[in-house]
Protein backbone atom coordinates (compact mmCIF):
# COMPACT_ATOMS: atom_id res chain seq x y z
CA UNK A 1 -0.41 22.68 -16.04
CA UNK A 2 -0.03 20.53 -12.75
CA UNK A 3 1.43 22.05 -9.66
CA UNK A 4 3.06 20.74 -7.22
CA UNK A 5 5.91 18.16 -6.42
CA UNK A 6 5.66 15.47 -9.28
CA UNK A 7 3.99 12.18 -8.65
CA UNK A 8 6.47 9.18 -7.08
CA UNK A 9 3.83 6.51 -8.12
CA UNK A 10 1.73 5.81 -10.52
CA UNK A 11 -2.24 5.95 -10.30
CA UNK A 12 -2.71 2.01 -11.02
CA UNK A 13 -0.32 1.91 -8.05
CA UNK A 14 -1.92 4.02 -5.99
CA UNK A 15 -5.05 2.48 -6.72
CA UNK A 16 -3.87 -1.15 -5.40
CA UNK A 17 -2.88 0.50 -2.40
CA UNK A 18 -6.00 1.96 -1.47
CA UNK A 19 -7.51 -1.70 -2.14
CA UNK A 20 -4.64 -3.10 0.11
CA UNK A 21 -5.78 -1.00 2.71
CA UNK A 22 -9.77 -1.17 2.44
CA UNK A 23 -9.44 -4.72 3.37
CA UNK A 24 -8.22 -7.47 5.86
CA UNK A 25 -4.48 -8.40 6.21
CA UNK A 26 -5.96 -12.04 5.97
CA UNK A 27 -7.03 -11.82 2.54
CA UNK A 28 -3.24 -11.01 1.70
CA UNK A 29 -2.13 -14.54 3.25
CA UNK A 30 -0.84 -12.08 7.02
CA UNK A 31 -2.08 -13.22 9.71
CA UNK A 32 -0.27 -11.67 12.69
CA UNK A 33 -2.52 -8.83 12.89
CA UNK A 34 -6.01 -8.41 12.12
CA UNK A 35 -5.94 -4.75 10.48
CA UNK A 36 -3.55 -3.00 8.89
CA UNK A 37 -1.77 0.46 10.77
CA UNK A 38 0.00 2.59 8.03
CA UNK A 39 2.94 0.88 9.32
CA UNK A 40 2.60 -2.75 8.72
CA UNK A 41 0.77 -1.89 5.61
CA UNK A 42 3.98 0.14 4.10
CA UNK A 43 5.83 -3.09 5.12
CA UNK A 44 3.73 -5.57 3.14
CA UNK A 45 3.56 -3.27 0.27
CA UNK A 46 7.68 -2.92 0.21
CA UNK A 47 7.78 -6.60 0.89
CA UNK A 48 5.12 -6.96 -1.91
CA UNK A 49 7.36 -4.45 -4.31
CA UNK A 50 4.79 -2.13 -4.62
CA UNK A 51 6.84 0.49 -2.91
CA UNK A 52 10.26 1.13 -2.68
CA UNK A 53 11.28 1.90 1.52
């Protein structure tokens, strides 16, 4: 039985994220920055639709 609040994404979400963040904004097609902060990241991703804001 799982405790807790329920999940709000699914793992093969979660896992793309984690892979979004392990690497460069450049090999998404940003180049503004050169590394992600958790900010810019959640913006790509809602951009992206892998999150909602």
């Amino acid at each position: 039985m799982e405790r807790g609040r329920p999940k709000t994404i699914s793992d093969k979400v979660r896992e793309h994220i984690c892979l979004i963040a392990r690497t460069s904004p450049a090999d998404w097609k940003v180049t503004a920055f050169s590394t992600w902060s958790l900010a810019k990241l959640a913006e790509h991703l809602v951009k992206q639709k892998w999150c909602r804001p």
